[in-house]
PDB file of N, CA and C in Angstrom:
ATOM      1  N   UNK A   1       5.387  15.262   0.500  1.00  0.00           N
ATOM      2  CA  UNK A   1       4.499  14.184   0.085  1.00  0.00           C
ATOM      3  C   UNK A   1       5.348  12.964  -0.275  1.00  0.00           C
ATOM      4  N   UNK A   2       4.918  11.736  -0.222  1.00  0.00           N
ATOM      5  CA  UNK A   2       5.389  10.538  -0.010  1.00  0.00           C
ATOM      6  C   UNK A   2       4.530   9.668  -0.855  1.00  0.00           C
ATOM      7  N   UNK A   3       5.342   8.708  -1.815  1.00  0.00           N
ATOM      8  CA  UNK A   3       4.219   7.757  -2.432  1.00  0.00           C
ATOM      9  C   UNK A   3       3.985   6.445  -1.268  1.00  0.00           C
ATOM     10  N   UNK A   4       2.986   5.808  -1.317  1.00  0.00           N
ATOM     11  CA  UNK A   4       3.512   4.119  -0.668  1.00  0.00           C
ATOM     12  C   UNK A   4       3.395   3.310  -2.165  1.00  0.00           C
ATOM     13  N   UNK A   5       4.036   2.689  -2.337  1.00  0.00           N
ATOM     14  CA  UNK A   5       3.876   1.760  -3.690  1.00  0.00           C
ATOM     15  C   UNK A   5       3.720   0.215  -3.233  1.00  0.00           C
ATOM     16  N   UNK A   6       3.455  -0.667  -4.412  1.00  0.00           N
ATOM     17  CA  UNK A   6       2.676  -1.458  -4.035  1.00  0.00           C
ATOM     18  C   UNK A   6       4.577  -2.382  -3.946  1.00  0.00           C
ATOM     19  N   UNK A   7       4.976  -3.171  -3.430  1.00  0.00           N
ATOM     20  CA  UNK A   7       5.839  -3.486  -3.261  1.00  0.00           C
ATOM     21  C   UNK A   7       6.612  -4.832  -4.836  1.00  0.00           C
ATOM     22  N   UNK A   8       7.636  -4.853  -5.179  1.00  0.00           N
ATOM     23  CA  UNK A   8       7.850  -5.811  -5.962  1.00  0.00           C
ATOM     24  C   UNK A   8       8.538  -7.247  -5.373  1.00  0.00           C
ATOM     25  N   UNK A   9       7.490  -7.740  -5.691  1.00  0.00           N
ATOM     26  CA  UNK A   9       7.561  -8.814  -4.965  1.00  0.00           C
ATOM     27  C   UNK A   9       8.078 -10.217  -5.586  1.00  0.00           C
ATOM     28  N   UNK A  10       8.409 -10.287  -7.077  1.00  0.00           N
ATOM     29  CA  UNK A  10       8.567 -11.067  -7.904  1.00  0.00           C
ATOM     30  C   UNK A  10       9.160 -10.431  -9.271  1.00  0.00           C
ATOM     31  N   UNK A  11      10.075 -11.509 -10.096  1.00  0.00           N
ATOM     32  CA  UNK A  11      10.395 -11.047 -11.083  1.00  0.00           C
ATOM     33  C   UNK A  11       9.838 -10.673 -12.035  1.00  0.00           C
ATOM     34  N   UNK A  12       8.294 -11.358 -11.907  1.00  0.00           N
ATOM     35  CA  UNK A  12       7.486 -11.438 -13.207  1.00  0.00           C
ATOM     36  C   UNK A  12       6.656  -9.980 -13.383  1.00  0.00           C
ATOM     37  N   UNK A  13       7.439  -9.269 -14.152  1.00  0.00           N
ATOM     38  CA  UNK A  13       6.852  -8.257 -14.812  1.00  0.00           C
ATOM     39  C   UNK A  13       5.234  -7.793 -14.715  1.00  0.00           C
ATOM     40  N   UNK A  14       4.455  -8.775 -15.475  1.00  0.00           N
ATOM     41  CA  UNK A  14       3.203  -8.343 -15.248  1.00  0.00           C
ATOM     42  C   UNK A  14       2.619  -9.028 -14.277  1.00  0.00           C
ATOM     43  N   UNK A  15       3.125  -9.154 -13.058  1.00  0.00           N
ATOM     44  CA  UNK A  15       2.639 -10.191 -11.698  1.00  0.00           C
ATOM     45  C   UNK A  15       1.577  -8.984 -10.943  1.00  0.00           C
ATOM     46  N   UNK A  16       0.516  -9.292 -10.381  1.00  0.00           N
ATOM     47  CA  UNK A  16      -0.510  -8.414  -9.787  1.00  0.00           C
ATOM     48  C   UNK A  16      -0.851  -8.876  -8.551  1.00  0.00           C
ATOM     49  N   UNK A  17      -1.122  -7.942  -7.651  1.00  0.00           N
ATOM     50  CA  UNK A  17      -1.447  -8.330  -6.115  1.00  0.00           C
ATOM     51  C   UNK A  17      -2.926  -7.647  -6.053  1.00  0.00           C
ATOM     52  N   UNK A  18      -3.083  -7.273  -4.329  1.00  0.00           N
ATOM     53  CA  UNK A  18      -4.626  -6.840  -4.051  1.00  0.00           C
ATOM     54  C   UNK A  18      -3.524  -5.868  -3.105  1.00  0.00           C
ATOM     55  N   UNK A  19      -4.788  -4.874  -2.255  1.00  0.00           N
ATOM     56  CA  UNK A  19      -4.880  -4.719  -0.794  1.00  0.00           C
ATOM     57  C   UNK A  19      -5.484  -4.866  -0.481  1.00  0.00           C
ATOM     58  N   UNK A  20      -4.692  -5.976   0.463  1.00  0.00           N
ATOM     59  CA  UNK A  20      -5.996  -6.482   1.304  1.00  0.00           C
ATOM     60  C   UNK A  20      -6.861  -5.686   2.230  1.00  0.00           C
ATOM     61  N   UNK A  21      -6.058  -4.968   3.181  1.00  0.00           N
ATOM     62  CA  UNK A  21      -6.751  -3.496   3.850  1.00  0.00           C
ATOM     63  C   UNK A  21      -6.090  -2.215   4.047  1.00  0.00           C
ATOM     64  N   UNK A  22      -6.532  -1.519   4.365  1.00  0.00           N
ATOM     65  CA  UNK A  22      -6.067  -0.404   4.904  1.00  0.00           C
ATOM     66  C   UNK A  22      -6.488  -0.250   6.106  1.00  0.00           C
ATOM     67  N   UNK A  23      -5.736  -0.021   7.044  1.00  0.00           N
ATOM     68  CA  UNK A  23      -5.453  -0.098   8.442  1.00  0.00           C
ATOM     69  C   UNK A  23      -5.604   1.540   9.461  1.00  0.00           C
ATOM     70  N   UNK A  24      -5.929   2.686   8.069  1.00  0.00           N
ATOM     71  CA  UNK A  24      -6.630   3.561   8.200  1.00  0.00           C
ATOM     72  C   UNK A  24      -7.156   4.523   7.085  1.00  0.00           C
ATOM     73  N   UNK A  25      -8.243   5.287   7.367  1.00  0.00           N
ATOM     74  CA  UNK A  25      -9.128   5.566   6.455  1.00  0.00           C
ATOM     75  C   UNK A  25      -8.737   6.811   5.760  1.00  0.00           C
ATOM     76  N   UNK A  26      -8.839   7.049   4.697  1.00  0.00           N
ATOM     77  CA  UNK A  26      -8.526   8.410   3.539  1.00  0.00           C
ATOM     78  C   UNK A  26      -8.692   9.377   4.197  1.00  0.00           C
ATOM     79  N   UNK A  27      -7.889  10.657   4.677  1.00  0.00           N
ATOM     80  CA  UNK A  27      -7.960  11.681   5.137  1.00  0.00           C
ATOM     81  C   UNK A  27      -7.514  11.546   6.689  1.00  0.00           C
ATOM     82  N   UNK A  28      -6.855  10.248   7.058  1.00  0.00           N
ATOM     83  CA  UNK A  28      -6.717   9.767   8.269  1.00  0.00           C
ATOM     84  C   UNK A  28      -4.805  10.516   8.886  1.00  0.00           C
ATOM     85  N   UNK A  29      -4.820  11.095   9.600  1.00  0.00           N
ATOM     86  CA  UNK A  29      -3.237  11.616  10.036  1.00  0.00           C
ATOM     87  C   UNK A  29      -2.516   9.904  10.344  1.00  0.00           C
ATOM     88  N   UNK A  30      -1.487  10.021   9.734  1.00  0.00           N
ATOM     89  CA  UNK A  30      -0.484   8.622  10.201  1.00  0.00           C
ATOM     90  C   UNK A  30       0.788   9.219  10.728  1.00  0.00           C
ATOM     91  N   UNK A  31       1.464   8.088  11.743  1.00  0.00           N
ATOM     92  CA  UNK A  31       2.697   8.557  12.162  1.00  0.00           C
ATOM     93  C   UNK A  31       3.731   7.531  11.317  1.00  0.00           C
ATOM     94  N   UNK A  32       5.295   8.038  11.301  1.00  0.00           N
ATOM     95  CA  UNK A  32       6.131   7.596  11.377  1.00  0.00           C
ATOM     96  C   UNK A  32       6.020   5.702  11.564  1.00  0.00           C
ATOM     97  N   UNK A  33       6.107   5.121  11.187  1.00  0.00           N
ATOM     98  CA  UNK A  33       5.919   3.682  11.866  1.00  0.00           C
ATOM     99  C   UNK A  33       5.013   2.713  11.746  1.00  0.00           C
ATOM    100  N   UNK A  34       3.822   3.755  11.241  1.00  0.00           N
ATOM    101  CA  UNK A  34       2.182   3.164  11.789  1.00  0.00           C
ATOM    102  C   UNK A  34       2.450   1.803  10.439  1.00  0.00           C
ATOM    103  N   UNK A  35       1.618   0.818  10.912  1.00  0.00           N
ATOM    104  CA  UNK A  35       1.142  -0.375  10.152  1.00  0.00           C
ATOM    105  C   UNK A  35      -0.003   0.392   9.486  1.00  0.00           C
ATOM    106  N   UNK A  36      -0.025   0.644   8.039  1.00  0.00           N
ATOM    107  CA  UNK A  36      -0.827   1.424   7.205  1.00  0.00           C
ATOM    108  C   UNK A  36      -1.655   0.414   6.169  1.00  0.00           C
ATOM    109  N   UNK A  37      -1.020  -0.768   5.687  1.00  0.00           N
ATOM    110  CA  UNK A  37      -2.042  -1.388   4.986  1.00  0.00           C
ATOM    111  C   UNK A  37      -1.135  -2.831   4.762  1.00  0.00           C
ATOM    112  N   UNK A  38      -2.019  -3.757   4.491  1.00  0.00           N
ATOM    113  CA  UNK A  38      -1.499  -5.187   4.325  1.00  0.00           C
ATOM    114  C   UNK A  38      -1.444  -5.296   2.645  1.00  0.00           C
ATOM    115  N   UNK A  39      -0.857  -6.059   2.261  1.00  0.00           N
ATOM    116  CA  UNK A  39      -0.909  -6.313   0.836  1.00  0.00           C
ATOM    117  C   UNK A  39      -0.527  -7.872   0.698  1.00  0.00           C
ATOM    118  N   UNK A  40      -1.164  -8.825  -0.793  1.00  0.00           N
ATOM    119  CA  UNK A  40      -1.066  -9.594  -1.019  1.00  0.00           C
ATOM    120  C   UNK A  40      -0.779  -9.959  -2.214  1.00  0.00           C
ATOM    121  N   UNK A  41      -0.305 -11.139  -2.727  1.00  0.00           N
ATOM    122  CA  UNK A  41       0.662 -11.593  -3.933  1.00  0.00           C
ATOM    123  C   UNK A  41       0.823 -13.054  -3.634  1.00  0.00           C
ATOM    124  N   UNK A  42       0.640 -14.099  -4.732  1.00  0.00           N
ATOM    125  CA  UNK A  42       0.582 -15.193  -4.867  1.00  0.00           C
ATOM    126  C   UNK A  42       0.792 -16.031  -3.474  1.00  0.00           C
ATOM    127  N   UNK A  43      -0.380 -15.814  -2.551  1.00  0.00           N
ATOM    128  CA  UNK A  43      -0.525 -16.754  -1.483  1.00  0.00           C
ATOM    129  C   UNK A  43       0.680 -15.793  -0.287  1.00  0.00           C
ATOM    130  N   UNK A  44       1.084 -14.926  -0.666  1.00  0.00           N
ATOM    131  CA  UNK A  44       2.214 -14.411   0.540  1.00  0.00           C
ATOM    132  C   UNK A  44       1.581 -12.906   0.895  1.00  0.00           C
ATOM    133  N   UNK A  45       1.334 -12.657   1.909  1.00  0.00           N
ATOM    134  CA  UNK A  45       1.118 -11.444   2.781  1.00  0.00           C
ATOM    135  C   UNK A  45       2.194 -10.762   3.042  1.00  0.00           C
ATOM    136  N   UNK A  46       2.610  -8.991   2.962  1.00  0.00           N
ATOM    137  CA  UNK A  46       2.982  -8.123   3.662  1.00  0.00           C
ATOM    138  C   UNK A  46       1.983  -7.285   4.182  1.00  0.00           C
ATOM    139  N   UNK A  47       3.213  -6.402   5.324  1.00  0.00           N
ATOM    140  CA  UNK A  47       2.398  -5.561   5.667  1.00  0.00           C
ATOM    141  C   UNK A  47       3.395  -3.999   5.409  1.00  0.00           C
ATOM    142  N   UNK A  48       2.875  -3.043   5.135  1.00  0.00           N
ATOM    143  CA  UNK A  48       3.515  -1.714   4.835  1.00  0.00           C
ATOM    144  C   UNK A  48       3.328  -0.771   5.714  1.00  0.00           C
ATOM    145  N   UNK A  49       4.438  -0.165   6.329  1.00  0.00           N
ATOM    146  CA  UNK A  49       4.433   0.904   7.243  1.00  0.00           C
ATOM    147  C   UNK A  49       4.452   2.136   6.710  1.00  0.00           C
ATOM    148  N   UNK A  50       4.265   3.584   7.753  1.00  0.00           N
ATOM    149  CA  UNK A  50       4.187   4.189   6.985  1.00  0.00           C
ATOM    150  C   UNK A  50       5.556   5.039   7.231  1.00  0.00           C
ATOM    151  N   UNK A  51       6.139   5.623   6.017  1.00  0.00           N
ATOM    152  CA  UNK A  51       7.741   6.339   6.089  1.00  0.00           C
ATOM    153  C   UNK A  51       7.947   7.552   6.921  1.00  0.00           C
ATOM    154  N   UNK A  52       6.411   8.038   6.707  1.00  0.00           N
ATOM    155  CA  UNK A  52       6.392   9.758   6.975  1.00  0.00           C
ATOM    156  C   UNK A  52       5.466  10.197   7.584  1.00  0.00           C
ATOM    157  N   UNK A  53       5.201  10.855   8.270  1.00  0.00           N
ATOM    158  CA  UNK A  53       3.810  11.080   9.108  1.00  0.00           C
ATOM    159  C   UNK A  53       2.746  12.454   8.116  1.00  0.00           C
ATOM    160  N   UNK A  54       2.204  12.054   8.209  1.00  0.00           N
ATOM    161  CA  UNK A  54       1.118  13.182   7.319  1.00  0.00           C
ATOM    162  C   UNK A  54       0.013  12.423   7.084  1.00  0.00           C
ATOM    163  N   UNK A  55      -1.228  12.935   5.959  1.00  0.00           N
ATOM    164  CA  UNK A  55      -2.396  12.575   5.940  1.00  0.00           C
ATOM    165  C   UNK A  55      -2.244  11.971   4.985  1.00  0.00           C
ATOM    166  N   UNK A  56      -3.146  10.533   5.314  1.00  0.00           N
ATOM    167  CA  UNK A  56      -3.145   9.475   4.520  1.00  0.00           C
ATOM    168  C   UNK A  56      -4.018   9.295   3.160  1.00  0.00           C
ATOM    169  N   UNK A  57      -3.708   9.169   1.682  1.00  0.00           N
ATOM    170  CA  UNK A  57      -4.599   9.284   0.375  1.00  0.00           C
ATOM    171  C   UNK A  57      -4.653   8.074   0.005  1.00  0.00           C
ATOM    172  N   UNK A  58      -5.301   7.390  -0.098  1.00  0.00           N
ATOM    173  CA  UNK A  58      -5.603   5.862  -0.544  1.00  0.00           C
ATOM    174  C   UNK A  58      -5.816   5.919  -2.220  1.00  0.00           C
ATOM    175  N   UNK A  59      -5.305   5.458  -3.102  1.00  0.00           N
ATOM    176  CA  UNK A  59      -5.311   5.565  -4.119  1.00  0.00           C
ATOM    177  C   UNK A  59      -5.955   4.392  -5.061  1.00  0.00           C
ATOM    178  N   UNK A  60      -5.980   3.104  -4.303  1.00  0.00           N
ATOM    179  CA  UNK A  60      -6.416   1.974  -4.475  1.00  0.00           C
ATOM    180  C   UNK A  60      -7.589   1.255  -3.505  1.00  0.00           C
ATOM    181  N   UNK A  61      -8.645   1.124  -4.430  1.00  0.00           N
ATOM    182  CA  UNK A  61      -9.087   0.417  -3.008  1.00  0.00           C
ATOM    183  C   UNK A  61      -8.975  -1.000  -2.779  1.00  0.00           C
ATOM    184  N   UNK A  62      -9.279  -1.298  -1.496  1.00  0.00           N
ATOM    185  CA  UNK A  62      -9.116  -2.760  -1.250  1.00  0.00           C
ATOM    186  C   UNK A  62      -9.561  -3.574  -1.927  1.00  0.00           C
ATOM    187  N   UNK A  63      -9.055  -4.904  -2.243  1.00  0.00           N
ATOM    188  CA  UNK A  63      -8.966  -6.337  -3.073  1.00  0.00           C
ATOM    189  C   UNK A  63      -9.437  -6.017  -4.504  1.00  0.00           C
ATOM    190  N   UNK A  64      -9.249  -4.737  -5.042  1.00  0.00           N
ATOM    191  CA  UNK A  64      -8.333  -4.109  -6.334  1.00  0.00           C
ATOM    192  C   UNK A  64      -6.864  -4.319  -6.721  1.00  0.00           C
ATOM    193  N   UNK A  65      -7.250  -5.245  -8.026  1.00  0.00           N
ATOM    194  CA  UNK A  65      -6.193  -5.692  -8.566  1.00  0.00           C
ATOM    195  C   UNK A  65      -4.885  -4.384  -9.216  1.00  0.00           C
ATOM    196  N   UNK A  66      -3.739  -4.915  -8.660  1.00  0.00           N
ATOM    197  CA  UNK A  66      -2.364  -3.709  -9.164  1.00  0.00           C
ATOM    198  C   UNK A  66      -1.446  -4.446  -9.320  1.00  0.00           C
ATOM    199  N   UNK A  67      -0.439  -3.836 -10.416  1.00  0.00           N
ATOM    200  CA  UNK A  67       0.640  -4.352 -10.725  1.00  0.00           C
ATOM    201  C   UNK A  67       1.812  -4.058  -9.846  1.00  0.00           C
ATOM    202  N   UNK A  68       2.672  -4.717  -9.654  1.00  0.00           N
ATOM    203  CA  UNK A  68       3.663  -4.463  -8.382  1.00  0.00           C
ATOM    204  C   UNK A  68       4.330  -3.578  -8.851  1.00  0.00           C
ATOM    205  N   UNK A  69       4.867  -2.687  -7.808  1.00  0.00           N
ATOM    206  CA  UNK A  69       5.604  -0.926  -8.404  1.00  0.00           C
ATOM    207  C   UNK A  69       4.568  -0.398  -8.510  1.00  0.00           C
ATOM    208  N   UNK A  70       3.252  -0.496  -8.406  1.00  0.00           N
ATOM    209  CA  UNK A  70       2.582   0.694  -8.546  1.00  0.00           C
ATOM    210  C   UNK A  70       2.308   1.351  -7.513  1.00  0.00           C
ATOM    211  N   UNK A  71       1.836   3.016  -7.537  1.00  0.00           N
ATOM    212  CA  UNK A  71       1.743   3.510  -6.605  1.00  0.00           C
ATOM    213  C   UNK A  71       0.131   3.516  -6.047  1.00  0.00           C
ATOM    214  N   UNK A  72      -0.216   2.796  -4.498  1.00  0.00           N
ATOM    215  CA  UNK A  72      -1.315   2.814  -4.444  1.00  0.00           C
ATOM    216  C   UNK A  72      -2.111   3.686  -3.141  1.00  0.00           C
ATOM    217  N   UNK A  73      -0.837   4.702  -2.578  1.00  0.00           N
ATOM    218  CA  UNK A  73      -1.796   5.720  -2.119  1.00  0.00           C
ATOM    219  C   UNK A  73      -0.097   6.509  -1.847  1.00  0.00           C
ATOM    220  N   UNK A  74      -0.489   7.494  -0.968  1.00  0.00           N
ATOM    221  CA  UNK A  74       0.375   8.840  -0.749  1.00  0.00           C
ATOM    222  C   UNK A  74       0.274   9.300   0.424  1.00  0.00           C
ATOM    223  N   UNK A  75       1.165   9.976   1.403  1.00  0.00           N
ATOM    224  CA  UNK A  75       1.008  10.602   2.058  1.00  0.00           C
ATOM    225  C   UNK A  75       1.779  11.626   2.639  1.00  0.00           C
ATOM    226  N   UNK A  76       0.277  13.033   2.036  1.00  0.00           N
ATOM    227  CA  UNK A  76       0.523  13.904   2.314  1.00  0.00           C
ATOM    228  C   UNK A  76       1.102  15.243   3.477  1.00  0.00           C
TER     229      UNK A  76
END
């Protein structure tokens, strides 16, 4: 099992982003590579791949506010 965390994107401690989507759905198999979800933070977009191939747990849902470093899904 694998966390995805929300990425740190800034120095500021209590700085908060969204996701913007998820690019596939809870219980969804991902590979190695896959573009798994976009994320956002003061006007700047990433996008997060995924590390490990297994089934995808969404832990956050979309344009739900999180603090950066957090963990916002897993895969199992």
């Amino acid at each position: 099992m694998s966390q995805i965390l929300f990425p740190v994107m800034t120095e500021d401690a209590e700085a908060k982003g969204v996701v913007v989507t998820w690019f596939f759905e809870d219980g969804e198999q991902v590979e190695v590579g896959d573009l798994i979800a976009e994320i956002a933070m003061d006007k700047v977009d990433r996008e997060i791949k995924a590390e490990d191939a297994g089934v995808l747990r969404v832990l956050v849902p979309e344009e739900e506010a999180v603090m950066q470093g957090a963990v916002i899904g897993r895969i199992e």
